[in-house]
PDB file of N, CA and C in Angstrom:
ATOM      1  N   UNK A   1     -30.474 -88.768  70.277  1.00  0.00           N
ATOM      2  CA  UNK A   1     -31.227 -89.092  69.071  1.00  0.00           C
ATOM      3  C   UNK A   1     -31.759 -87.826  68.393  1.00  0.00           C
ATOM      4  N   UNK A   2     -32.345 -87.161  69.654  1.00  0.00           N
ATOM      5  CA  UNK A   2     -32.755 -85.859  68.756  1.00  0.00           C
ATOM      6  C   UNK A   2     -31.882 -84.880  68.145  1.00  0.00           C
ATOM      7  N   UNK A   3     -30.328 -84.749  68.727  1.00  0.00           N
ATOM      8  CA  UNK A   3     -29.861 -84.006  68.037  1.00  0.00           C
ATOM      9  C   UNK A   3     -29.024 -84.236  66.877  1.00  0.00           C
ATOM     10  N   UNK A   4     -29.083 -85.818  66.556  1.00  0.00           N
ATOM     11  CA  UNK A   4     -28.685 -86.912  65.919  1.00  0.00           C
ATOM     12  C   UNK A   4     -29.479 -86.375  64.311  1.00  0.00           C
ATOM     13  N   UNK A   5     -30.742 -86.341  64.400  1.00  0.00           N
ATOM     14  CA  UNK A   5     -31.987 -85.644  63.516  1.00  0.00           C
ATOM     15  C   UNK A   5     -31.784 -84.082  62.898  1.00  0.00           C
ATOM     16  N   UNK A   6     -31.703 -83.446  64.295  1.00  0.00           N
ATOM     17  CA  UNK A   6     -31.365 -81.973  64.400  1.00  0.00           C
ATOM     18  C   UNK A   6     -30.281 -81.404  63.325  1.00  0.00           C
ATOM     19  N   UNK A   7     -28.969 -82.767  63.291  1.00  0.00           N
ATOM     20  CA  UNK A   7     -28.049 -82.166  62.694  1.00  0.00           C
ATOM     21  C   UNK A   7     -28.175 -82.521  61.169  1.00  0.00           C
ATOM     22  N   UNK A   8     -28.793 -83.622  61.278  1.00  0.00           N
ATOM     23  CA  UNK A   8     -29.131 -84.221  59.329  1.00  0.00           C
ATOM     24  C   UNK A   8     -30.003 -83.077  58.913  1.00  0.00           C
ATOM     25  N   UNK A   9     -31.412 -82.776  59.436  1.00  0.00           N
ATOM     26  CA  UNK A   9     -31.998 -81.896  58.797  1.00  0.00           C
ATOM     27  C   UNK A   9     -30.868 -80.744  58.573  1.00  0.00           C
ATOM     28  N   UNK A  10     -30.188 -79.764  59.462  1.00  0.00           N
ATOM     29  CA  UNK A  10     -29.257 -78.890  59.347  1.00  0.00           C
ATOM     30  C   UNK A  10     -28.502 -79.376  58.038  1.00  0.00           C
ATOM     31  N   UNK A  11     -27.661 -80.407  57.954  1.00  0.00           N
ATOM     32  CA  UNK A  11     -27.212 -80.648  56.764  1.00  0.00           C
ATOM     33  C   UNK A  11     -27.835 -80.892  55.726  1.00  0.00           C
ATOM     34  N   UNK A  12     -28.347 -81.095  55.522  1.00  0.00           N
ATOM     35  CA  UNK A  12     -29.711 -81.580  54.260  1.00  0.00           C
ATOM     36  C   UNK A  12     -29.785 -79.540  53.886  1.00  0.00           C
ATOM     37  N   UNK A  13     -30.050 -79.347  54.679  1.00  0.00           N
ATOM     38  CA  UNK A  13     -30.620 -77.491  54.305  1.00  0.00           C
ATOM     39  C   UNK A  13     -29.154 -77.100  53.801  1.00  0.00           C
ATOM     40  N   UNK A  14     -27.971 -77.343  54.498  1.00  0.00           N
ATOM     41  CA  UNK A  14     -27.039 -76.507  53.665  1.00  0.00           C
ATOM     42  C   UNK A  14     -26.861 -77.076  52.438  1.00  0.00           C
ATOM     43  N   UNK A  15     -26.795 -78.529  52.424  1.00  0.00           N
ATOM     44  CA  UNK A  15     -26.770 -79.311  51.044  1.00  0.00           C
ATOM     45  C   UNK A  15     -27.422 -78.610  49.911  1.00  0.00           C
ATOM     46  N   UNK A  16     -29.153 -78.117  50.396  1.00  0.00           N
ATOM     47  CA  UNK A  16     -29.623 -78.009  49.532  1.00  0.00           C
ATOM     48  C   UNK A  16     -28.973 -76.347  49.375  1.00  0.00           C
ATOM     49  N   UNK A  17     -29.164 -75.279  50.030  1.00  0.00           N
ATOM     50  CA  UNK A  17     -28.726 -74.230  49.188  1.00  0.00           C
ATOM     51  C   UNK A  17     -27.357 -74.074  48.913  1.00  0.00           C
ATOM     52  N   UNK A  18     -26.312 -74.963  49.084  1.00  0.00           N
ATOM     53  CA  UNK A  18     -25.043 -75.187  48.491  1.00  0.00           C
ATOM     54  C   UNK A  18     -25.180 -75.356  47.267  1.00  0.00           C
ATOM     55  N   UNK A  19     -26.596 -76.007  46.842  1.00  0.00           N
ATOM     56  CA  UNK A  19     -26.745 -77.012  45.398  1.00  0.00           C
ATOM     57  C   UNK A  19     -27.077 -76.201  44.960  1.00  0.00           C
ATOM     58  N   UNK A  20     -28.536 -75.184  45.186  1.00  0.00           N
ATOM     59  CA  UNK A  20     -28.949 -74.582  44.324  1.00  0.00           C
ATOM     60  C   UNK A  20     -28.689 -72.729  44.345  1.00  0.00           C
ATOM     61  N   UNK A  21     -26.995 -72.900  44.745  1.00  0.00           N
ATOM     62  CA  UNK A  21     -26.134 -71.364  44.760  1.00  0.00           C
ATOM     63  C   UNK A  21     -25.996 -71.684  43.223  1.00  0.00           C
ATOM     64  N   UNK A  22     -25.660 -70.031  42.964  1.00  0.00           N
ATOM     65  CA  UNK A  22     -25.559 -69.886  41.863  1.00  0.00           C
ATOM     66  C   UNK A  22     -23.851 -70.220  41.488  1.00  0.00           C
ATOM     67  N   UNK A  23     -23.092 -71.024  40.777  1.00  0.00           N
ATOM     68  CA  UNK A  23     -21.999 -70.938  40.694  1.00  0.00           C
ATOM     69  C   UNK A  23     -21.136 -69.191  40.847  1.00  0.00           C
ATOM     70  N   UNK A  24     -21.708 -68.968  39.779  1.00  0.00           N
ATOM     71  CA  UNK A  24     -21.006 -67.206  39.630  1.00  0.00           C
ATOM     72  C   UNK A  24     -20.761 -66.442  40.870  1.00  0.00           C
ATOM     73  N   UNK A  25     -21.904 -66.947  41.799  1.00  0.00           N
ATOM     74  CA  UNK A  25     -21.419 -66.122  43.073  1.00  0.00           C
ATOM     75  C   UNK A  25     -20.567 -66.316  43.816  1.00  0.00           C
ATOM     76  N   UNK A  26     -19.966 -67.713  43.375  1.00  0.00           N
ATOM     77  CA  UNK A  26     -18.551 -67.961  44.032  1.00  0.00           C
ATOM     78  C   UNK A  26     -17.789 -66.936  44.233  1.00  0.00           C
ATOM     79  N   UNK A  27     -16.890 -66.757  45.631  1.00  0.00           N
ATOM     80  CA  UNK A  27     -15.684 -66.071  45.440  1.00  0.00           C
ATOM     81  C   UNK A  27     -14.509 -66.903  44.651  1.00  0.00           C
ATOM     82  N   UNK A  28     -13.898 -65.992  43.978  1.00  0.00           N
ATOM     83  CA  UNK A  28     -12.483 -66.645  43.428  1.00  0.00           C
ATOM     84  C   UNK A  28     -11.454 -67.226  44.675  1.00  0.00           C
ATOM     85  N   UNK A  29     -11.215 -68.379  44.541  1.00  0.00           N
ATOM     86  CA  UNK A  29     -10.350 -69.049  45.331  1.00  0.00           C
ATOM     87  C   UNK A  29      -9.350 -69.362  44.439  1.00  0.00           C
ATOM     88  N   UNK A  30      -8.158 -69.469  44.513  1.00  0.00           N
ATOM     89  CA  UNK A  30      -7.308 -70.012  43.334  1.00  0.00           C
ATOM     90  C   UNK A  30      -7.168 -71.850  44.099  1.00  0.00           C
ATOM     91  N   UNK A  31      -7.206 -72.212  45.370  1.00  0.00           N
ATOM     92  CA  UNK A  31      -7.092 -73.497  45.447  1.00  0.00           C
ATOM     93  C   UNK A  31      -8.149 -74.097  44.977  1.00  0.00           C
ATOM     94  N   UNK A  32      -9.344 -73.706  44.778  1.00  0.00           N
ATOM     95  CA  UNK A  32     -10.481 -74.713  44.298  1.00  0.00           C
ATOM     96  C   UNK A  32     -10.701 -74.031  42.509  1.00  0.00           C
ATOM     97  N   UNK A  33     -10.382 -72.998  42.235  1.00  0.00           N
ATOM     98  CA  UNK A  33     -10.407 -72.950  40.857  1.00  0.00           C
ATOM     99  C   UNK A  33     -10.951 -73.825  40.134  1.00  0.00           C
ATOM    100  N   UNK A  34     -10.275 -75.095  39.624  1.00  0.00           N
ATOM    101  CA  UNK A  34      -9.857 -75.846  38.533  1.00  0.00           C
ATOM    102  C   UNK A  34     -11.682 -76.185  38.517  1.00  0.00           C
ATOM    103  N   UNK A  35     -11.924 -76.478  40.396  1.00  0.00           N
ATOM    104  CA  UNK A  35     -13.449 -77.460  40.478  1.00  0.00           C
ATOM    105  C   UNK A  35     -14.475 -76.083  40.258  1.00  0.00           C
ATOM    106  N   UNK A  36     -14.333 -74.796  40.295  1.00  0.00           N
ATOM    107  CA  UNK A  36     -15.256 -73.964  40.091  1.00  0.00           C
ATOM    108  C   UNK A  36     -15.343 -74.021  38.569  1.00  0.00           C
ATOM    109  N   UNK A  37     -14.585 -73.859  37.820  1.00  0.00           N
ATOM    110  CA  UNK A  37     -14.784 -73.724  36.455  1.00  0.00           C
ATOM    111  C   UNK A  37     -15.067 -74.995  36.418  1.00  0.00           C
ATOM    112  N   UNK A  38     -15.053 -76.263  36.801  1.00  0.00           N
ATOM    113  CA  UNK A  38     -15.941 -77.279  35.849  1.00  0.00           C
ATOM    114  C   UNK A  38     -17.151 -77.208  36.260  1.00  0.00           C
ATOM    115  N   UNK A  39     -17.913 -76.552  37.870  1.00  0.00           N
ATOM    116  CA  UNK A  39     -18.773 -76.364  37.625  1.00  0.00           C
ATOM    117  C   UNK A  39     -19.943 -75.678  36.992  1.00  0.00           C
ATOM    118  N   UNK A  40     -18.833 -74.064  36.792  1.00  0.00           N
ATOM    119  CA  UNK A  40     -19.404 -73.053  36.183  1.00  0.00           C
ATOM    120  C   UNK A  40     -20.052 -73.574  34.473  1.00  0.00           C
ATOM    121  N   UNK A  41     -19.033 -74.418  34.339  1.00  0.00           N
ATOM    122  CA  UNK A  41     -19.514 -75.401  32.445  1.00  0.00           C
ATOM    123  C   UNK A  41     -20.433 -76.355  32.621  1.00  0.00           C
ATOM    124  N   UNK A  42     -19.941 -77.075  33.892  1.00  0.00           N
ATOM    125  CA  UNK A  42     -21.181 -77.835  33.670  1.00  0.00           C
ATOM    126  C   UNK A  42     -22.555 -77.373  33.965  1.00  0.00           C
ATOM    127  N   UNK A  43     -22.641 -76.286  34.667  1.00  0.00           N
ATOM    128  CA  UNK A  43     -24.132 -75.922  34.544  1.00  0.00           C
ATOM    129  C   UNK A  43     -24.559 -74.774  33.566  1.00  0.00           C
ATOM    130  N   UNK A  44     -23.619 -74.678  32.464  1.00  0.00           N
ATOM    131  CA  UNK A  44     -23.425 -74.095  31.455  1.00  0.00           C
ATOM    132  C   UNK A  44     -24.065 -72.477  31.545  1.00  0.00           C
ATOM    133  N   UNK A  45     -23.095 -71.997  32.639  1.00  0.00           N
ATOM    134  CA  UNK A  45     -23.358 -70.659  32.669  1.00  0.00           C
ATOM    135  C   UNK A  45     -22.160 -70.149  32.552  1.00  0.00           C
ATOM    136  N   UNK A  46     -20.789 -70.262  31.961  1.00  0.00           N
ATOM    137  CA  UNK A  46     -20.620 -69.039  31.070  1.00  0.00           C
ATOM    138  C   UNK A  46     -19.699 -70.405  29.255  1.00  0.00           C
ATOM    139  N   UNK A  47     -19.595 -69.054  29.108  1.00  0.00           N
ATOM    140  CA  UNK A  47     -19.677 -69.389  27.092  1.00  0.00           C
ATOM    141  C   UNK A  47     -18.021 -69.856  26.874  1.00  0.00           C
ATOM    142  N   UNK A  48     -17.519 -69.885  25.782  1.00  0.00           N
ATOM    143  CA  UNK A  48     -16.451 -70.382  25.263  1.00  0.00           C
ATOM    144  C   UNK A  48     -15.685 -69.118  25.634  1.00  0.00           C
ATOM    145  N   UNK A  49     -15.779 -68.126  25.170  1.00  0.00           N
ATOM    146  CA  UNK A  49     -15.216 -66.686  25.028  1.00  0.00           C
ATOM    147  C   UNK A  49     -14.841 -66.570  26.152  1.00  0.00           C
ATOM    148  N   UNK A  50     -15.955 -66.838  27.425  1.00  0.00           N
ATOM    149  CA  UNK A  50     -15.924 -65.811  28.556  1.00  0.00           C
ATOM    150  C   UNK A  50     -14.932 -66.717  29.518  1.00  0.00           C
ATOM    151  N   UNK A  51     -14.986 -68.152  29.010  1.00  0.00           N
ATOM    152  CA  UNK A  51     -13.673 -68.539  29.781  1.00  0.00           C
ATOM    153  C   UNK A  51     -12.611 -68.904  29.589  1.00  0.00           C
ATOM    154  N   UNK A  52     -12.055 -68.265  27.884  1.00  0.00           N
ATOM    155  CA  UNK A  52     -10.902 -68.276  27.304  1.00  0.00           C
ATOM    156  C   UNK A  52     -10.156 -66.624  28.242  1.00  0.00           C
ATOM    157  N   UNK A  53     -11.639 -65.562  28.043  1.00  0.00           N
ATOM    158  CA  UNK A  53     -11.181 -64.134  28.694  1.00  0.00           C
ATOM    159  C   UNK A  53     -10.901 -64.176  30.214  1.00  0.00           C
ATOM    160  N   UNK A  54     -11.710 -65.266  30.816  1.00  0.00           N
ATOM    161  CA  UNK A  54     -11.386 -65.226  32.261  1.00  0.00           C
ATOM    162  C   UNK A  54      -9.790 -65.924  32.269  1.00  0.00           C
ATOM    163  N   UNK A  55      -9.570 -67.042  31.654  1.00  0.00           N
ATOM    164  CA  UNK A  55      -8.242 -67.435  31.960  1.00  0.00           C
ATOM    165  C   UNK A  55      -6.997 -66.373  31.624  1.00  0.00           C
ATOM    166  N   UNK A  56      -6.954 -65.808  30.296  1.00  0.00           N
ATOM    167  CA  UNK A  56      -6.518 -64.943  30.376  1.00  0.00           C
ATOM    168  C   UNK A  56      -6.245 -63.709  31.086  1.00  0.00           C
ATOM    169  N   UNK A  57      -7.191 -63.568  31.750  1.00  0.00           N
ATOM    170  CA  UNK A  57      -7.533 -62.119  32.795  1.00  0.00           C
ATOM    171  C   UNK A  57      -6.863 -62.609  34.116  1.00  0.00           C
ATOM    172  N   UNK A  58      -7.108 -63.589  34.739  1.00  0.00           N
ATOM    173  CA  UNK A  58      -6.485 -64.625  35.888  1.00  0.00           C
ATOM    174  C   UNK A  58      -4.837 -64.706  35.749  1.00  0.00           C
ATOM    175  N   UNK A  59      -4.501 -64.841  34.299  1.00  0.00           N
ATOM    176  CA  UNK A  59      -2.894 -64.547  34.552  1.00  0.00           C
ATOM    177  C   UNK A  59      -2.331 -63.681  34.447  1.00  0.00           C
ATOM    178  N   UNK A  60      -3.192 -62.917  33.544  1.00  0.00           N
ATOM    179  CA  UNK A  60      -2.846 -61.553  33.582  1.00  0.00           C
ATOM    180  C   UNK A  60      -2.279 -60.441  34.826  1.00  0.00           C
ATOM    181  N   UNK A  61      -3.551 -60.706  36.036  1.00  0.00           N
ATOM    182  CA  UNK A  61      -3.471 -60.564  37.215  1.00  0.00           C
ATOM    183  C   UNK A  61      -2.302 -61.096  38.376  1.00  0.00           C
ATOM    184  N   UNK A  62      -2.715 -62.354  37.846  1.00  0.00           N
ATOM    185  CA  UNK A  62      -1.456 -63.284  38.550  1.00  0.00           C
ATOM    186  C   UNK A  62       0.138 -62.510  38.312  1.00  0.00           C
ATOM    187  N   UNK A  63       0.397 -61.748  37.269  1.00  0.00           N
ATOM    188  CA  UNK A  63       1.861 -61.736  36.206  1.00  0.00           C
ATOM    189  C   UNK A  63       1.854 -60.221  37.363  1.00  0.00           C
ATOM    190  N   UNK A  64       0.788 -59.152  37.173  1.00  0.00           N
ATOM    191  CA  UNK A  64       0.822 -58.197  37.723  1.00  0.00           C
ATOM    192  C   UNK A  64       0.474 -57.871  39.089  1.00  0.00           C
ATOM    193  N   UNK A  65       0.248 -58.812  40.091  1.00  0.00           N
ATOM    194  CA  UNK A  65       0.018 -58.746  40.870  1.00  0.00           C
ATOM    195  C   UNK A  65      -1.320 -58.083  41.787  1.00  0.00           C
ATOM    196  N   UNK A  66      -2.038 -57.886  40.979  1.00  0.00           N
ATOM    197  CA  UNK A  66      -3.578 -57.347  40.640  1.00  0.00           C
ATOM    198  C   UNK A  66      -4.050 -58.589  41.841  1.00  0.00           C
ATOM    199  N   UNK A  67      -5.345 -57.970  42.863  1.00  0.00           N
ATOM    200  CA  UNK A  67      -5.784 -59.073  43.965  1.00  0.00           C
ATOM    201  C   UNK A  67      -6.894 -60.077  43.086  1.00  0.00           C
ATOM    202  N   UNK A  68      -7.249 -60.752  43.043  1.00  0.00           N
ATOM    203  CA  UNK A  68      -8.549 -61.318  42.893  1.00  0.00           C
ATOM    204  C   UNK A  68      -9.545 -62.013  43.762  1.00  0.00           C
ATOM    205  N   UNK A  69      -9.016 -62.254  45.115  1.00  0.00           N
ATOM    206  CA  UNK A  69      -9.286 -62.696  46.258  1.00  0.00           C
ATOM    207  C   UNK A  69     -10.569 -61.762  46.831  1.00  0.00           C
ATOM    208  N   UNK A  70     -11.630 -62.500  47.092  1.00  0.00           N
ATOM    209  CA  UNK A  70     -13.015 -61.577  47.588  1.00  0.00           C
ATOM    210  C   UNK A  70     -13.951 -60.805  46.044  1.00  0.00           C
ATOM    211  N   UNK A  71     -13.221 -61.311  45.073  1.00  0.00           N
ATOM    212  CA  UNK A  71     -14.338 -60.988  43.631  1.00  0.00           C
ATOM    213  C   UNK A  71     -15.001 -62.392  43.730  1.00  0.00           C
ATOM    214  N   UNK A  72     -15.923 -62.278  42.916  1.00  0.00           N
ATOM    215  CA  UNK A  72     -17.301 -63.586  42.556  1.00  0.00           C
ATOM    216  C   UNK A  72     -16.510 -63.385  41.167  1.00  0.00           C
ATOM    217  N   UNK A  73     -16.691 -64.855  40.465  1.00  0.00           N
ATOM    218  CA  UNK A  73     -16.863 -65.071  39.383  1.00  0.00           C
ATOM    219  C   UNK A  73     -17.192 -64.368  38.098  1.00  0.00           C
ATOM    220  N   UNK A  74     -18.858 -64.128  38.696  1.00  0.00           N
ATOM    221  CA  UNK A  74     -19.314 -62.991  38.088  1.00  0.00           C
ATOM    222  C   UNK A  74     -18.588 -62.017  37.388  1.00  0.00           C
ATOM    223  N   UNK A  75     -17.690 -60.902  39.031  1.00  0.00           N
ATOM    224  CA  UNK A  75     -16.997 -60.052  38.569  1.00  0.00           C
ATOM    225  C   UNK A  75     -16.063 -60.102  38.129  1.00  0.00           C
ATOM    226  N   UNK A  76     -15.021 -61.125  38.231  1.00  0.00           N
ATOM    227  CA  UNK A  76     -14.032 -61.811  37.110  1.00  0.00           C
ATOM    228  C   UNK A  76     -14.448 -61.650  35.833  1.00  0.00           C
ATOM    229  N   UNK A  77     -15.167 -62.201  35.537  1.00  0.00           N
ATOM    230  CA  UNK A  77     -15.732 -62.325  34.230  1.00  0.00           C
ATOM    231  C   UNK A  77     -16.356 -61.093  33.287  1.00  0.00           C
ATOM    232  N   UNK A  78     -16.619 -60.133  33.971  1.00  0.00           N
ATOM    233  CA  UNK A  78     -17.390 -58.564  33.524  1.00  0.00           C
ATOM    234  C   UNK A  78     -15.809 -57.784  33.475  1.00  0.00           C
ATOM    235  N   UNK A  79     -15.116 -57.982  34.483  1.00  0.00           N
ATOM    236  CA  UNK A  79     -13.625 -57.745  34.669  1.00  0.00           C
ATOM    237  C   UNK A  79     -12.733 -58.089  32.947  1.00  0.00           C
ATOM    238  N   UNK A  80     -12.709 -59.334  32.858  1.00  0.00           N
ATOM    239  CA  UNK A  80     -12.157 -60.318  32.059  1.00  0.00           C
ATOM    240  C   UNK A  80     -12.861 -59.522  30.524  1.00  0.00           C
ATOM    241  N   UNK A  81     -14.308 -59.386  30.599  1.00  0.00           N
ATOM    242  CA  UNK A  81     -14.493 -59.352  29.685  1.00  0.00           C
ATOM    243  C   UNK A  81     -14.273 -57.710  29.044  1.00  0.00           C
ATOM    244  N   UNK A  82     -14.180 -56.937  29.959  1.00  0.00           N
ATOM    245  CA  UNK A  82     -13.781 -55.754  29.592  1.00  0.00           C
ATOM    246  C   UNK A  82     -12.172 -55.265  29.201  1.00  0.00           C
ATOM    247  N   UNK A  83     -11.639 -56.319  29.445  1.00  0.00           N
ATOM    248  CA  UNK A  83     -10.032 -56.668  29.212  1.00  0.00           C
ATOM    249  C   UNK A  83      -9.989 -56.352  27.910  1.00  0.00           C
ATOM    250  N   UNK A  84     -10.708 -57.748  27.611  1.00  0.00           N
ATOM    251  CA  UNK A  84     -10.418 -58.221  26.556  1.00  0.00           C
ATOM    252  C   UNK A  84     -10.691 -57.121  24.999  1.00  0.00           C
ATOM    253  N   UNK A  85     -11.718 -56.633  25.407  1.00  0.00           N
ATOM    254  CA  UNK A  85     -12.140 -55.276  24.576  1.00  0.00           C
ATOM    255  C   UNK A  85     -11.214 -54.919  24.107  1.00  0.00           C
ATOM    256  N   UNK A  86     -10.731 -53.693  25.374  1.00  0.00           N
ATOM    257  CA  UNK A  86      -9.452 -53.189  25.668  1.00  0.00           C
ATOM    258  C   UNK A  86      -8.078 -53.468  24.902  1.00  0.00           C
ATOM    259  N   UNK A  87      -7.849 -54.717  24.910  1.00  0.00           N
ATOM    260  CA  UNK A  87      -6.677 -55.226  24.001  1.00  0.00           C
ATOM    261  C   UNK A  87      -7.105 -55.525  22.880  1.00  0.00           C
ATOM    262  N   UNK A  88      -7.984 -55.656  22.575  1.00  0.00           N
ATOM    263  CA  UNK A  88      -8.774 -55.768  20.998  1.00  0.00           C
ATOM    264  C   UNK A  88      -8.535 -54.866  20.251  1.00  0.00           C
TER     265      UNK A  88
END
């Protein structure tokens, strides 16, 4: 019973700082992708621009073989957005 308790509280705690991580600090995964960017919108932290430049930057990478594996979001996106300059 007690460790029955032991393990809900344990889960309840990761629940909660799972919930209240910051999306951006995600690492880039390309299998969960699709669900990071709907969360990154739905908690409306990044803009129209920054995830027209991230998609772009993502294939970009993808085409050239560039890693993205072990970046955050974040740095995708500071990445992405300095691209985009660049080709501007």
């Amino acid at each position: 019973m007690k460790k029955t308790i032991i393990k809900g509280i344990i889960a309840a705690t990761l629940l909660v700082f799972v919930a209240c991580s910051n999306p951006l600090d995600r690492p880039y995964n390309e299998e969960t992708l699709q669900e990071d960017i709907e969360v990154l919108v739905a908690r409306d932290k990044v803009y129209k621009d920054d995830l027209m430049n991230l998609s772009s930057y993502i294939i970009k990478c993808k085409i050239t073989g560039e890693p993205l594996e072990g970046k955050t979001y974040r740095e995708l996106i500071k990445e992405a957005d300095e691209y985009a300059r660049k080709v501007e």
